[in-house]
PDB file of N, CA and C in Angstrom:
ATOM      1  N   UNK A   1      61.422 229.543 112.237  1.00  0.00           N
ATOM      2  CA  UNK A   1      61.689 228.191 111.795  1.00  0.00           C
ATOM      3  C   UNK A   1      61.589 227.287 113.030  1.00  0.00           C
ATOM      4  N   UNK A   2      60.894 226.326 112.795  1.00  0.00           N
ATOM      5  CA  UNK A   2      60.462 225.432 113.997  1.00  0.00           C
ATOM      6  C   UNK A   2      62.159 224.477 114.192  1.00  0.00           C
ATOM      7  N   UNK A   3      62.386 223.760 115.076  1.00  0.00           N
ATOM      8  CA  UNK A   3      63.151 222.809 116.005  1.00  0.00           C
ATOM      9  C   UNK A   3      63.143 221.739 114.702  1.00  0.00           C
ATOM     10  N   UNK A   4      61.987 220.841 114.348  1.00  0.00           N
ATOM     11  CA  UNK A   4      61.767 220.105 113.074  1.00  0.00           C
ATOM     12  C   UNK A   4      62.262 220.555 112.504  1.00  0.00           C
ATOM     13  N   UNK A   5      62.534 221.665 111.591  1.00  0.00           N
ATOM     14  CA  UNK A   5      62.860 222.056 110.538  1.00  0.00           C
ATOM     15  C   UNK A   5      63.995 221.979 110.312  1.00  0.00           C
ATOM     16  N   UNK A   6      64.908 222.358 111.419  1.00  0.00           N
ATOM     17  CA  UNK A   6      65.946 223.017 111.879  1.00  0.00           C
ATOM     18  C   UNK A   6      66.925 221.619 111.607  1.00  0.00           C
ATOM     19  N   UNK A   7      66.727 220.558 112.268  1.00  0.00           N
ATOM     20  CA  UNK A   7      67.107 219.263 112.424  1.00  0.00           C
ATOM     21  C   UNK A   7      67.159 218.691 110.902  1.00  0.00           C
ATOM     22  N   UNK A   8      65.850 218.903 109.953  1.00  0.00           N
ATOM     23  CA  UNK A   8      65.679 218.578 108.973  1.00  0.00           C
ATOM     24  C   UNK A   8      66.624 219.146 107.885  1.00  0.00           C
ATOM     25  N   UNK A   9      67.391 220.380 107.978  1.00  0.00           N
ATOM     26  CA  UNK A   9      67.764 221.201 107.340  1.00  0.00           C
ATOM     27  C   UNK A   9      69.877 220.504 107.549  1.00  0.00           C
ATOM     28  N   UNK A  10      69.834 220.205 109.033  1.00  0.00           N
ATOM     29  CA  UNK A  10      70.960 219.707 109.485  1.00  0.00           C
ATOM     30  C   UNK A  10      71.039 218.160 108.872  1.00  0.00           C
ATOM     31  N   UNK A  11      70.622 217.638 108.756  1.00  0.00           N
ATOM     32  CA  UNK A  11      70.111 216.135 108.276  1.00  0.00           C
ATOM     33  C   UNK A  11      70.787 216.150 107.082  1.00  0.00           C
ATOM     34  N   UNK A  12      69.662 216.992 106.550  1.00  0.00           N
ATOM     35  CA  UNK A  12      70.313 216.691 104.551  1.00  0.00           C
ATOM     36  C   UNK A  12      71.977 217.211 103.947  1.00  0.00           C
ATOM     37  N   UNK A  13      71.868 218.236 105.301  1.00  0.00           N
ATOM     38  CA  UNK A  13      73.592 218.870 104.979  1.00  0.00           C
ATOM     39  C   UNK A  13      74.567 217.900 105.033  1.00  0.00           C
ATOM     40  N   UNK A  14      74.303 216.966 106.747  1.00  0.00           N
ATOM     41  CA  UNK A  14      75.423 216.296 106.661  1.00  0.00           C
ATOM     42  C   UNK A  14      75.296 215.333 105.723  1.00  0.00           C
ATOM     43  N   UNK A  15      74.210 214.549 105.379  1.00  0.00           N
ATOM     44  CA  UNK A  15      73.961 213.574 103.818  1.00  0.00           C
ATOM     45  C   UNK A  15      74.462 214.066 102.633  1.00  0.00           C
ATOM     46  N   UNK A  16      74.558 215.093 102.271  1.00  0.00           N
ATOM     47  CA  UNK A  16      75.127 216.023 101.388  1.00  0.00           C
ATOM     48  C   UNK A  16      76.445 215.859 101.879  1.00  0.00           C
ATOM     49  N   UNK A  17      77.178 216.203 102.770  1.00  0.00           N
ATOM     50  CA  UNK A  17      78.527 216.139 103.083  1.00  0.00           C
ATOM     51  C   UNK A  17      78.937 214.627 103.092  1.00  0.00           C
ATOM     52  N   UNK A  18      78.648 213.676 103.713  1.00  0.00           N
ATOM     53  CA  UNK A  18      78.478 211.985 103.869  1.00  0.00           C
ATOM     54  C   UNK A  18      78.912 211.407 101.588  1.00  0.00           C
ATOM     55  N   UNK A  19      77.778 211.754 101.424  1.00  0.00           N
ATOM     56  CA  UNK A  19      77.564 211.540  99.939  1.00  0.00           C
ATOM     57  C   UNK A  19      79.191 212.249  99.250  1.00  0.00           C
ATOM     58  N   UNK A  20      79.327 213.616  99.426  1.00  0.00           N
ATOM     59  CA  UNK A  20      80.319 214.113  99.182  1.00  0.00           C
ATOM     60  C   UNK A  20      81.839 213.329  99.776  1.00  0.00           C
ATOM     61  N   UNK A  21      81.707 213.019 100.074  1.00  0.00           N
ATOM     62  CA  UNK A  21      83.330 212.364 101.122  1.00  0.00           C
ATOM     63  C   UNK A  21      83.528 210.568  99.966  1.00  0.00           C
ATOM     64  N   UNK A  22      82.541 209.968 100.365  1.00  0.00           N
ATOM     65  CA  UNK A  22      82.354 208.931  99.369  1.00  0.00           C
ATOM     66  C   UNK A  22      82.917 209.252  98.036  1.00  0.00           C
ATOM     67  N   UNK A  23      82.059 209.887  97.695  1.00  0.00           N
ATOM     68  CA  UNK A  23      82.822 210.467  96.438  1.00  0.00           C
ATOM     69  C   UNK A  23      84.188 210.862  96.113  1.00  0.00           C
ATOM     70  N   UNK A  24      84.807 211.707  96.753  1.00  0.00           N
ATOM     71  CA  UNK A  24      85.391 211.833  96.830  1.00  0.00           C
ATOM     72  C   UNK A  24      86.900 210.664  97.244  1.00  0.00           C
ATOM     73  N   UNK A  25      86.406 210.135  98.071  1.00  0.00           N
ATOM     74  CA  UNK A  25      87.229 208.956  98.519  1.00  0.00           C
ATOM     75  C   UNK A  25      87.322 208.082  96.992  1.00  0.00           C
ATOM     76  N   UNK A  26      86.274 207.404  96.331  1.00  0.00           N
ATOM     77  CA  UNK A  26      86.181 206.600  95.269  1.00  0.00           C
ATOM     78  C   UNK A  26      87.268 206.898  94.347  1.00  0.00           C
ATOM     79  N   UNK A  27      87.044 208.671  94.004  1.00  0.00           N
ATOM     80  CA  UNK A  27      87.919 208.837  92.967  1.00  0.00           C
ATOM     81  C   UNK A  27      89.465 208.635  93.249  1.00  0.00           C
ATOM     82  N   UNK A  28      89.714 209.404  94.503  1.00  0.00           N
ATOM     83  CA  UNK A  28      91.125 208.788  94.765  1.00  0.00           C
ATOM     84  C   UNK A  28      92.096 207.130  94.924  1.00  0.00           C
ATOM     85  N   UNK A  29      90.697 206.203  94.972  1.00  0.00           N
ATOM     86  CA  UNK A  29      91.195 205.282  95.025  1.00  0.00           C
ATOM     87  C   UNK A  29      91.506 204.676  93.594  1.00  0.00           C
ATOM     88  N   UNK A  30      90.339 205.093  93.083  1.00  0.00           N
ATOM     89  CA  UNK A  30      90.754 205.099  91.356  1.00  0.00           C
ATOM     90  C   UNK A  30      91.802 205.937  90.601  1.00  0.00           C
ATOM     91  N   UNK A  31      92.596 206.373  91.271  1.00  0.00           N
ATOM     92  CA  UNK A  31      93.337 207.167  90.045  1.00  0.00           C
ATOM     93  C   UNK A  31      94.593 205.646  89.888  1.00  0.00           C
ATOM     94  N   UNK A  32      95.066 205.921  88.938  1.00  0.00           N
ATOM     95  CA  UNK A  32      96.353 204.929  88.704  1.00  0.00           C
ATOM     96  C   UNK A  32      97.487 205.853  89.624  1.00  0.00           C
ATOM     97  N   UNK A  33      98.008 205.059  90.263  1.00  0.00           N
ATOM     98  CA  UNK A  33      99.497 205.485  90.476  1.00  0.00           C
ATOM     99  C   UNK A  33     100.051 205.604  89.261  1.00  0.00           C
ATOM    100  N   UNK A  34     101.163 207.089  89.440  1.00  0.00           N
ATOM    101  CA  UNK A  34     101.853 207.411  88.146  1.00  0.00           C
ATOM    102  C   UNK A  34     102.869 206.400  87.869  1.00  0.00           C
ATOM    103  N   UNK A  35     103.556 205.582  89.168  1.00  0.00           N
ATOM    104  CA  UNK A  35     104.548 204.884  88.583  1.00  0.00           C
ATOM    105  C   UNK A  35     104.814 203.613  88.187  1.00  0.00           C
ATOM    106  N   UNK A  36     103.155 203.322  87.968  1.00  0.00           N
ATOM    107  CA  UNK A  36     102.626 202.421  86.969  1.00  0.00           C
ATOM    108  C   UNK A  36     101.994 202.477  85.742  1.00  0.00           C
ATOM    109  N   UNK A  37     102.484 203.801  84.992  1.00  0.00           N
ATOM    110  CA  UNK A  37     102.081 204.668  84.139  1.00  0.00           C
ATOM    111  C   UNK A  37     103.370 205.035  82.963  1.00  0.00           C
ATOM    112  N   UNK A  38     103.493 204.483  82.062  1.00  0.00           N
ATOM    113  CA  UNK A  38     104.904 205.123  81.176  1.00  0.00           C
ATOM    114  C   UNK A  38     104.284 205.200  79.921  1.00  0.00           C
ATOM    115  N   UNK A  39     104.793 206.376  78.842  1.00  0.00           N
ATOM    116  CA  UNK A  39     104.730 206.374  77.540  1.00  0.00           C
ATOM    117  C   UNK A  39     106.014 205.809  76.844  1.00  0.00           C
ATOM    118  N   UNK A  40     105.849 205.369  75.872  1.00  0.00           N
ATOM    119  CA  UNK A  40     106.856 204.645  75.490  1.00  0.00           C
ATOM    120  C   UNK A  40     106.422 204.407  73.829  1.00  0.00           C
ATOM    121  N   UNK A  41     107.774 204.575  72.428  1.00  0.00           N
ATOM    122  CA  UNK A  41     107.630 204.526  71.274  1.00  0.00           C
ATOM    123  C   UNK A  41     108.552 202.909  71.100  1.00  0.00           C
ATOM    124  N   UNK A  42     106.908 202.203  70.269  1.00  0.00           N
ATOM    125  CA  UNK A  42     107.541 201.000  70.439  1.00  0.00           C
ATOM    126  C   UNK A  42     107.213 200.455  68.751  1.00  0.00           C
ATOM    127  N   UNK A  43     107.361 199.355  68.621  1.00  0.00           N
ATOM    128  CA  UNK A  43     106.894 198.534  67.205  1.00  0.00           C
ATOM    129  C   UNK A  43     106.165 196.955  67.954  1.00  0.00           C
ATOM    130  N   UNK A  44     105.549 196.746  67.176  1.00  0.00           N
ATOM    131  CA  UNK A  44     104.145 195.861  67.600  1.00  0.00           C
ATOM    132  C   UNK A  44     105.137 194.168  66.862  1.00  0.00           C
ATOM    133  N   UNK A  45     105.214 193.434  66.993  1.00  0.00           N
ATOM    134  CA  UNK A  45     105.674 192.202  66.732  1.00  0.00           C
ATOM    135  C   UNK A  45     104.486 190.935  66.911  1.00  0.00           C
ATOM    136  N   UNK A  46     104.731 190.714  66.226  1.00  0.00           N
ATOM    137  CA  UNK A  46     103.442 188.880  66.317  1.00  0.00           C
ATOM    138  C   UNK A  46     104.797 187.606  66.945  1.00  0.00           C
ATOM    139  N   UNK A  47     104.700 187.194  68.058  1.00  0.00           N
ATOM    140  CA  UNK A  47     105.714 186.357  68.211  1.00  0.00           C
ATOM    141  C   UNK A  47     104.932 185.253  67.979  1.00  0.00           C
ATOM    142  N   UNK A  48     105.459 184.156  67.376  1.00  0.00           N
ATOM    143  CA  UNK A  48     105.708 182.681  66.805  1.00  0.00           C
ATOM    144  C   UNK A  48     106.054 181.654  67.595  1.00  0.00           C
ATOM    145  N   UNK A  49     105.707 182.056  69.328  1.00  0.00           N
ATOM    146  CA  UNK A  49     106.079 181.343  70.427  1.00  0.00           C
ATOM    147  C   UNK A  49     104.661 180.565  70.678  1.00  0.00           C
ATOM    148  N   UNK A  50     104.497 179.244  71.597  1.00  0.00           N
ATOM    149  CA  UNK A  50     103.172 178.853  72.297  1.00  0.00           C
ATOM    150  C   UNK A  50     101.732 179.300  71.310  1.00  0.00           C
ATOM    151  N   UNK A  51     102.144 179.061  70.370  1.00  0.00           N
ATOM    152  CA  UNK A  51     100.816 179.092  69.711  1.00  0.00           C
ATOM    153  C   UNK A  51     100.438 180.585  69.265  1.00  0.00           C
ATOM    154  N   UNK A  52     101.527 181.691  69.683  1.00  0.00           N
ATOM    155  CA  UNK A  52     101.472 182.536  68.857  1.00  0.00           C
ATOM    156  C   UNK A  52     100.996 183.469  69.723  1.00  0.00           C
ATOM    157  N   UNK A  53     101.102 185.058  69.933  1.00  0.00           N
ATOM    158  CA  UNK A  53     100.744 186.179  70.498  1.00  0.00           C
ATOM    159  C   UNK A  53     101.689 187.275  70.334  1.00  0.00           C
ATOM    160  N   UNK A  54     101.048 188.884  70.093  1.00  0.00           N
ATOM    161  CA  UNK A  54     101.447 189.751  69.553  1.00  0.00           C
ATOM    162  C   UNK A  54     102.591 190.473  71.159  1.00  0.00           C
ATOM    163  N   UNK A  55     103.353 191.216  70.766  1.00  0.00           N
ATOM    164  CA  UNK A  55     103.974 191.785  71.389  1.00  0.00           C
ATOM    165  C   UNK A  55     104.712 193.045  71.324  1.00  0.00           C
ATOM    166  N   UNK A  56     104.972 193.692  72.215  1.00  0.00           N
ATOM    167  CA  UNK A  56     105.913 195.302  71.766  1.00  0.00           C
ATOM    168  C   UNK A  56     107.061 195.328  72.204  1.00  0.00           C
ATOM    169  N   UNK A  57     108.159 195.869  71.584  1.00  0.00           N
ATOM    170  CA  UNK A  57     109.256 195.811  71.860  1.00  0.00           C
ATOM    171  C   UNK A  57     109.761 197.354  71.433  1.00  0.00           C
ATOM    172  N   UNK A  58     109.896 198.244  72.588  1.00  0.00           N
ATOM    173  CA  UNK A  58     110.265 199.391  73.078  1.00  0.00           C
ATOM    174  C   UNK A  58     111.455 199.896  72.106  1.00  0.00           C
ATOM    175  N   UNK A  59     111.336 201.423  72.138  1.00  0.00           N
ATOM    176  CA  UNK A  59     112.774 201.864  71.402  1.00  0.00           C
ATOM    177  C   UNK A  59     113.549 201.849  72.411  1.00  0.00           C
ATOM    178  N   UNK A  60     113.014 201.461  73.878  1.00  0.00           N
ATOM    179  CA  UNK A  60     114.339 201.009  75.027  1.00  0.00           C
ATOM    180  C   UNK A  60     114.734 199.841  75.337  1.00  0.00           C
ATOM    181  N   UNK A  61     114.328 198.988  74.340  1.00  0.00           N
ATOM    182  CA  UNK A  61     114.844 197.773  74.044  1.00  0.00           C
ATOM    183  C   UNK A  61     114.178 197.107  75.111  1.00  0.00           C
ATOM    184  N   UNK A  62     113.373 197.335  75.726  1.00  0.00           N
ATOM    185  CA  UNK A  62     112.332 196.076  76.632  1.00  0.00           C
ATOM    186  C   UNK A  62     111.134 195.576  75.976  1.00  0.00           C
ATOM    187  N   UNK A  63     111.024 194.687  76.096  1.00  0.00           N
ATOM    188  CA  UNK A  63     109.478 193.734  75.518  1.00  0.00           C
ATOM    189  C   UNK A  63     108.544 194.324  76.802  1.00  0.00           C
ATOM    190  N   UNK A  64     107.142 193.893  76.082  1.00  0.00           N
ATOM    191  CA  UNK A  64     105.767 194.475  76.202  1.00  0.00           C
ATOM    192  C   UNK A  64     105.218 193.374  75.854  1.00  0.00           C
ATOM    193  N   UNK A  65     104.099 192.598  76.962  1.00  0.00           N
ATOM    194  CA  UNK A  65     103.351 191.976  76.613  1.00  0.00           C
ATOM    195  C   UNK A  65     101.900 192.484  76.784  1.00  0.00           C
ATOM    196  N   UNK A  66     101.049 193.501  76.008  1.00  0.00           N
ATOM    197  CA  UNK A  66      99.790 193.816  76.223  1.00  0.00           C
ATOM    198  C   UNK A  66      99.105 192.526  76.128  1.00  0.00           C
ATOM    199  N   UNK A  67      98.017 192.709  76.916  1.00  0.00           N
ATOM    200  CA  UNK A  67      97.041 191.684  77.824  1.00  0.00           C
ATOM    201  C   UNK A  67      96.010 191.447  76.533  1.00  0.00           C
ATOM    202  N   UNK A  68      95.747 192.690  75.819  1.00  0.00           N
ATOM    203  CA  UNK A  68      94.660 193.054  75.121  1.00  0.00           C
ATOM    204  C   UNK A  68      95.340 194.143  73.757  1.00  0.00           C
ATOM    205  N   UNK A  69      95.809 193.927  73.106  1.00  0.00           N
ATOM    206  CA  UNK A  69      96.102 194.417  71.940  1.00  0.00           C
ATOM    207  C   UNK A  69      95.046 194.317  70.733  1.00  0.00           C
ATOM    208  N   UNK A  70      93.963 195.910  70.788  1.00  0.00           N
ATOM    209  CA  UNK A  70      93.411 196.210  69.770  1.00  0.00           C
ATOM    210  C   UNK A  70      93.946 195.674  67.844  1.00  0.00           C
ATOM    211  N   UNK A  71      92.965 195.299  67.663  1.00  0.00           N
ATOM    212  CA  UNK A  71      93.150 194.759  66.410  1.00  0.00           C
ATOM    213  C   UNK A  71      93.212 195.651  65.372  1.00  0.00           C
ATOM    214  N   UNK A  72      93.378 196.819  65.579  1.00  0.00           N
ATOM    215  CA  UNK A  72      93.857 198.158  64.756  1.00  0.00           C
ATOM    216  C   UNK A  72      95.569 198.109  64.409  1.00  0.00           C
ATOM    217  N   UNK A  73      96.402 197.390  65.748  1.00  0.00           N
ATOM    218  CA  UNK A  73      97.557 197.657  65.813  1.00  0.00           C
ATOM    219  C   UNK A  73      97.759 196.184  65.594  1.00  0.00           C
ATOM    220  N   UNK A  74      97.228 195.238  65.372  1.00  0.00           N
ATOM    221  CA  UNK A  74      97.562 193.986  65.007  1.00  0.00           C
ATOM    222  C   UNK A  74      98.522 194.101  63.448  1.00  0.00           C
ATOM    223  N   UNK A  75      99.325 194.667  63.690  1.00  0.00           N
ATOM    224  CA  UNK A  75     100.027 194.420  62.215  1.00  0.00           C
ATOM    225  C   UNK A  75     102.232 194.513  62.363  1.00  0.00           C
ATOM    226  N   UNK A  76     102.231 193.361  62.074  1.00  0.00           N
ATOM    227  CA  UNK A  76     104.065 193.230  62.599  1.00  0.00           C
ATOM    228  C   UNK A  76     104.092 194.211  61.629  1.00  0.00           C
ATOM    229  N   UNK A  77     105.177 194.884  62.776  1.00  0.00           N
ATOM    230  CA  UNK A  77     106.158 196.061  62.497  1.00  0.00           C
ATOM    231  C   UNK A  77     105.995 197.429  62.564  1.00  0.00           C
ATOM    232  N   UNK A  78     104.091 197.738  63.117  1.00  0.00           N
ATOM    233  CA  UNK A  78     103.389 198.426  62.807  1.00  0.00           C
ATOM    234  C   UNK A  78     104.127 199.863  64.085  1.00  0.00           C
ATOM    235  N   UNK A  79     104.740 201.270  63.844  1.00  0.00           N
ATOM    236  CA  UNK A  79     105.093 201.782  64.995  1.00  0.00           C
ATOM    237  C   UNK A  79     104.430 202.668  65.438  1.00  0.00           C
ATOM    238  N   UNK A  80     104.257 202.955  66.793  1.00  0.00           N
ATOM    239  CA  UNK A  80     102.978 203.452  67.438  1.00  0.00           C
ATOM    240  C   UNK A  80     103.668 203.332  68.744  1.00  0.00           C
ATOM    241  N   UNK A  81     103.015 204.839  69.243  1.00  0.00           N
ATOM    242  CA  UNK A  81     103.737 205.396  71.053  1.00  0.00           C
ATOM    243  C   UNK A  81     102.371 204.800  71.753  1.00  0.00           C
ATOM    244  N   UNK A  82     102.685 204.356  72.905  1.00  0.00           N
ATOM    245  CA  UNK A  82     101.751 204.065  73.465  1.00  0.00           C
ATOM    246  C   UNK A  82     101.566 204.755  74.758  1.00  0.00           C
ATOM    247  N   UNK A  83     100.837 204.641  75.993  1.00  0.00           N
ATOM    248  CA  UNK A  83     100.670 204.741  76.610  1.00  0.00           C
ATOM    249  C   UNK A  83     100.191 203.725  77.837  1.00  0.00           C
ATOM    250  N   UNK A  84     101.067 202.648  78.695  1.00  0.00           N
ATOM    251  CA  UNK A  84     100.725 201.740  79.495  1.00  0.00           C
ATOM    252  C   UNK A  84     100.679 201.773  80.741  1.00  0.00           C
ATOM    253  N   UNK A  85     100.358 200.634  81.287  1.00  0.00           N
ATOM    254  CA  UNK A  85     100.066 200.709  82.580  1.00  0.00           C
ATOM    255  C   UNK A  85     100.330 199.169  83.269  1.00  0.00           C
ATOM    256  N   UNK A  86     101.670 199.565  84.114  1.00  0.00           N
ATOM    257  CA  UNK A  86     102.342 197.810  83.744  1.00  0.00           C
ATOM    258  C   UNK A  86     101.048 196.949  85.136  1.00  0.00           C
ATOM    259  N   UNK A  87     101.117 195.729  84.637  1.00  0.00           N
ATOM    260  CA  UNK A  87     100.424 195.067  85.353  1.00  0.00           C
ATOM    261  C   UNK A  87     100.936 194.227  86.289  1.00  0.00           C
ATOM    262  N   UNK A  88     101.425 195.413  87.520  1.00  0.00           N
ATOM    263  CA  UNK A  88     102.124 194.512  88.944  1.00  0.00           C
ATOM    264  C   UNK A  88     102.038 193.341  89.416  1.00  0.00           C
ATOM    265  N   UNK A  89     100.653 192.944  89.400  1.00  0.00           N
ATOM    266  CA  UNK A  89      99.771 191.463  89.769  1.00  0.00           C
ATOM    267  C   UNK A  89      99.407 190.443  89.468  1.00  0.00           C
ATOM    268  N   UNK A  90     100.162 190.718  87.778  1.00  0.00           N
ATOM    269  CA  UNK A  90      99.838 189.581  87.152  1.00  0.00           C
ATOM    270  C   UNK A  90     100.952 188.979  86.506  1.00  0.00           C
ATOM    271  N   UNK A  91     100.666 187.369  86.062  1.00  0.00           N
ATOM    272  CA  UNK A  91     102.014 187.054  85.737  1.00  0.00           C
ATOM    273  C   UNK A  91     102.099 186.480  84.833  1.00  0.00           C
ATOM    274  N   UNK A  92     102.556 186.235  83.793  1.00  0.00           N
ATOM    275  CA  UNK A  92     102.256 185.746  82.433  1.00  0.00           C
ATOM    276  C   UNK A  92     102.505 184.561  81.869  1.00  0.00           C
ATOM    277  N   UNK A  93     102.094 183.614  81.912  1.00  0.00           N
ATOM    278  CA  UNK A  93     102.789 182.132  81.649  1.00  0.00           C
ATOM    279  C   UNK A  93     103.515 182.373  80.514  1.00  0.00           C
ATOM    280  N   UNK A  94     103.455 183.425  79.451  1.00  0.00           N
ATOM    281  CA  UNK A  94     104.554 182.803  78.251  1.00  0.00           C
ATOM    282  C   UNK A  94     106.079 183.595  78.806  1.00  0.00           C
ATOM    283  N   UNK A  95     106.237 184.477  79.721  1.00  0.00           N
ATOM    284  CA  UNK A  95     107.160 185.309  80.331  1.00  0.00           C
ATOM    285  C   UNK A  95     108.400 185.541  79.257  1.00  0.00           C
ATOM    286  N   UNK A  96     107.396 186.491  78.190  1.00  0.00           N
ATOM    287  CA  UNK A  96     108.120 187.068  77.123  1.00  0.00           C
ATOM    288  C   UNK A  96     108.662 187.811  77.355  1.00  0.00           C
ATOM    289  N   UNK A  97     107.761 188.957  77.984  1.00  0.00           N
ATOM    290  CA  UNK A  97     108.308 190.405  78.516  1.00  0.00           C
ATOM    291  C   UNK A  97     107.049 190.900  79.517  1.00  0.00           C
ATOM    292  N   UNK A  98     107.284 192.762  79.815  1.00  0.00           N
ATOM    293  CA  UNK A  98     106.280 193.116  81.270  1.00  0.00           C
ATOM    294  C   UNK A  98     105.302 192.743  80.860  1.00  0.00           C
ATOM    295  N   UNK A  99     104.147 192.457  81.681  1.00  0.00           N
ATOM    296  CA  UNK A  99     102.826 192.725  81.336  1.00  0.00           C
ATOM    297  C   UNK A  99     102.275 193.795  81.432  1.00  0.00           C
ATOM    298  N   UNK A 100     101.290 193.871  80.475  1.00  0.00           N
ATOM    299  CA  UNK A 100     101.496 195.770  80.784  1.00  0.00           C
ATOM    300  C   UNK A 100      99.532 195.726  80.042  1.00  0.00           C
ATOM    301  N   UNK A 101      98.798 196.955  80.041  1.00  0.00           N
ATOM    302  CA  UNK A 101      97.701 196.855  79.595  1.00  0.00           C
ATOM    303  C   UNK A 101      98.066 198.504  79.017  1.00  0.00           C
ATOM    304  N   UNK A 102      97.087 198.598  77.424  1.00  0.00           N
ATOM    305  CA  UNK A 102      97.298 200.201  76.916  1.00  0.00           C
ATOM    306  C   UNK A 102      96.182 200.686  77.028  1.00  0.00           C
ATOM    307  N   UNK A 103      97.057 201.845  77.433  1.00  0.00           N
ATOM    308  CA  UNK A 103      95.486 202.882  77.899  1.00  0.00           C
ATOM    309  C   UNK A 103      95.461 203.751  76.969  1.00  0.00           C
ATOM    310  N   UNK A 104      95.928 203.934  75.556  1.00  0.00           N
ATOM    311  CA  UNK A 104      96.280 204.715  74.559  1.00  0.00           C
ATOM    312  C   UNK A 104      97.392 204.600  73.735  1.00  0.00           C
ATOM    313  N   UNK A 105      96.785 204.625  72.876  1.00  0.00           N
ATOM    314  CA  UNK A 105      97.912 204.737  71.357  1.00  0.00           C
ATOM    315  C   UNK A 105      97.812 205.713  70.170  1.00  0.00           C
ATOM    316  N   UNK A 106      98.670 206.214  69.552  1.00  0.00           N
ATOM    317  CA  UNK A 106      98.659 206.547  68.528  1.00  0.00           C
ATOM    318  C   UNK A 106      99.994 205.875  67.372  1.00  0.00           C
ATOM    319  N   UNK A 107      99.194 205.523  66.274  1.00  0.00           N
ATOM    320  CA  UNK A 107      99.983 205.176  65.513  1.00  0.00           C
ATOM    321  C   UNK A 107     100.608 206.143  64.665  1.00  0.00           C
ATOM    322  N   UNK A 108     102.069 205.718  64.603  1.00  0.00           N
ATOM    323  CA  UNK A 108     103.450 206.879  63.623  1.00  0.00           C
ATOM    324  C   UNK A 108     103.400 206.222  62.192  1.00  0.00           C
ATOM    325  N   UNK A 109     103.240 207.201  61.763  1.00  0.00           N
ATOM    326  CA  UNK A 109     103.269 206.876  59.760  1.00  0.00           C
ATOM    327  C   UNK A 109     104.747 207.366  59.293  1.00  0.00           C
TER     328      UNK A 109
END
């Protein structure tokens, strides 16, 4: 094996390793911290405040303001565990309750 080759062979490894680390790095920056992460069994409410917006109110007695509440669960009174992810950074002008975004639901019959 020639000197060229040799170099060529070292090249793509560390690009291969380079590529690998990136990767790797990305995903960790993407994971959610867990302790911005709670399941929680709540009931869905339409509040009658500022022109109106839906809300959850916990079987631990805290309000939930999802950012984005699927129109599946658009229905007062409707109960369903969720799965959120409170939103540290943001702040809510109607300051009902947390802000929070769902990363999963299932609805209880």
């Amino acid at each position: 094996m020639s000197k060229k080759e040799k170099i060529l062979i070292l090249a793509t490894f560390l690009a291969m390793v380079v590529v690998m680390l990136v990767i790797i790095v990305g995903i960790t920056k993407t994971a959610l911290p867990l302790e911005r992460v709670k399941n929680i069994t709540g009931t869905v409410h339409y509040i009658n405040e500022e022109g109106g917006f839906w809300g959850i109110v916990g079987d631990d007695g805290k309000r939930y303001e999802p950012m984005h509440l699927p129109s599946e669960l658009k229905r007062p009174g409707l109960k369903t565990e969720f799965t959120l992810i409170f939103l540290k950074d943001y702040i809510s002008i109607r300051a009902w309750g947390i802000p929070v975004e769902i990363l999963d639901y299932r609805i209880i019959h």
